[in-house]
C-alpha atoms as a PDB file:
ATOM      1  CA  UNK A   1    -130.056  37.832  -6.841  1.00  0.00           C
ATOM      2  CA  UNK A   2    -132.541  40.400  -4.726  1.00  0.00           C
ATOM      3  CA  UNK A   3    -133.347  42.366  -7.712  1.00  0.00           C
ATOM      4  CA  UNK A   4    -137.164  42.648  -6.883  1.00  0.00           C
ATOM      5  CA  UNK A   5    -137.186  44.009  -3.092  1.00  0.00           C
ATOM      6  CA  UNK A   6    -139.927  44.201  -0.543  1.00  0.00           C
ATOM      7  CA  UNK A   7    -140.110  47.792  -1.002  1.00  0.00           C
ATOM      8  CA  UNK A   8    -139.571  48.035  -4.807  1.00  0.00           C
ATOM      9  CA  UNK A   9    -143.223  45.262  -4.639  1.00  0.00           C
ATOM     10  CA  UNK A  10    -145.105  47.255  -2.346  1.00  0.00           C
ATOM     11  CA  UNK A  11    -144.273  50.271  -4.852  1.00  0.00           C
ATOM     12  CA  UNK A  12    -145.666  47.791  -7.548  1.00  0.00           C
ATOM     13  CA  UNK A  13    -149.046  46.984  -5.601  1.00  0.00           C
ATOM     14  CA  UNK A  14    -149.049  50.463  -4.517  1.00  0.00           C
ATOM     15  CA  UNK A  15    -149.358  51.648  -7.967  1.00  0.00           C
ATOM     16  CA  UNK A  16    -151.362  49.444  -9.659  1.00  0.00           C
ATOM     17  CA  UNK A  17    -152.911  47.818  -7.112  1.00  0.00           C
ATOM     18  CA  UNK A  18    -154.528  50.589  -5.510  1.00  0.00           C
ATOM     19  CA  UNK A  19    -152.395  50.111  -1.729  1.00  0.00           C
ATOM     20  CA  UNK A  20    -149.337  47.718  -1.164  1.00  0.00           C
ATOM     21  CA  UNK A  21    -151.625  45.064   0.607  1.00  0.00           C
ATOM     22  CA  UNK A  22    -153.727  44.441  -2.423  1.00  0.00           C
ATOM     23  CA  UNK A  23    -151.720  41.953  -3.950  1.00  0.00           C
ATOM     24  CA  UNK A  24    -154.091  39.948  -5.571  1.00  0.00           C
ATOM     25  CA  UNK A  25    -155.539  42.441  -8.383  1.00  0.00           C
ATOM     26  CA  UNK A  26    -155.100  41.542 -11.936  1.00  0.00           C
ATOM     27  CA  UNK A  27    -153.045  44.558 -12.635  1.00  0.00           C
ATOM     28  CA  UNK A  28    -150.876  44.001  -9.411  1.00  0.00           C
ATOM     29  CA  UNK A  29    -149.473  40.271 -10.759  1.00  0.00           C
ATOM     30  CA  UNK A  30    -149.662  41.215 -14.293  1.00  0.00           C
ATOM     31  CA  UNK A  31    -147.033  44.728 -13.031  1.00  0.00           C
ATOM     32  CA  UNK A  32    -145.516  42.529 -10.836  1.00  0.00           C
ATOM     33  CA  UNK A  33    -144.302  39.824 -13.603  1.00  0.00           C
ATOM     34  CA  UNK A  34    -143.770  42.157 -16.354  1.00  0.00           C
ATOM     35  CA  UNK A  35    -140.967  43.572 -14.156  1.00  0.00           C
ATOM     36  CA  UNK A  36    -139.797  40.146 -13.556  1.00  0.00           C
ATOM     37  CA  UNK A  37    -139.482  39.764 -17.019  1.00  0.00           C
ATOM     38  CA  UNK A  38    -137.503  43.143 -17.062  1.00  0.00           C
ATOM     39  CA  UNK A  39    -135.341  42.194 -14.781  1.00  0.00           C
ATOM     40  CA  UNK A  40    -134.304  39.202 -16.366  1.00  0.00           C
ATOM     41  CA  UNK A  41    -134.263  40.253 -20.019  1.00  0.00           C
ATOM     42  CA  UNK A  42    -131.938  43.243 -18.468  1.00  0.00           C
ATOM     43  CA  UNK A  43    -129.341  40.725 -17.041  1.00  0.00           C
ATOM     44  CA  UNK A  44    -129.287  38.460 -20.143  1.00  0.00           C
ATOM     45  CA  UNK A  45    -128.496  41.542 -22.390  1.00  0.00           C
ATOM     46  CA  UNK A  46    -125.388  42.222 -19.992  1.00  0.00           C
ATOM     47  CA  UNK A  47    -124.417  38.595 -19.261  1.00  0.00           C
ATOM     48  CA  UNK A  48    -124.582  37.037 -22.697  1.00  0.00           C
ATOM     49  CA  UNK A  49    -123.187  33.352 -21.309  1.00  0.00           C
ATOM     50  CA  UNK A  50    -125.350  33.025 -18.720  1.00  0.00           C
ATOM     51  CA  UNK A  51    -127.835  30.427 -18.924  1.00  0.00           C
ATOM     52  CA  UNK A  52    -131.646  31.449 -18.669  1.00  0.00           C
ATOM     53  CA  UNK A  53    -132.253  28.721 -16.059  1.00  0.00           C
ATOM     54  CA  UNK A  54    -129.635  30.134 -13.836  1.00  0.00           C
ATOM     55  CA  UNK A  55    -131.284  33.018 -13.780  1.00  0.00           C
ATOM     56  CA  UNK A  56    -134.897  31.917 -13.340  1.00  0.00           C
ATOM     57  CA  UNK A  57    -133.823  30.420  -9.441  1.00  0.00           C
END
């Protein structure tokens, strides 16, 4: 599952990190997980029987 891309985490950095090779901010990780979490919440809604730690890998 390549739902978070290299370019779609360099858009993430870019935004709230300031430029794509400040990966280390606060807001960077904390953008960077909360679409993670997105992600993941998204495909549970559509795949009801699949189990969270299949996802999580």
């Amino acid at each position: 599952m390549s739902y978070l891309t290299v370019e779609k985490k360099a858009n993430i950095f870019k935004e709230f990190g300031g430029n794509e090779k400040n990966t280390g901010s606060t807001e960077a990780q904390i953008a960077l997980v909360t679409e993670r979490i997105n992600s993941i919440s998204a495909h549970l809604k559509q795949n009801k029987k699949t189990s969270p730690l299949t996802v999580v890998s």
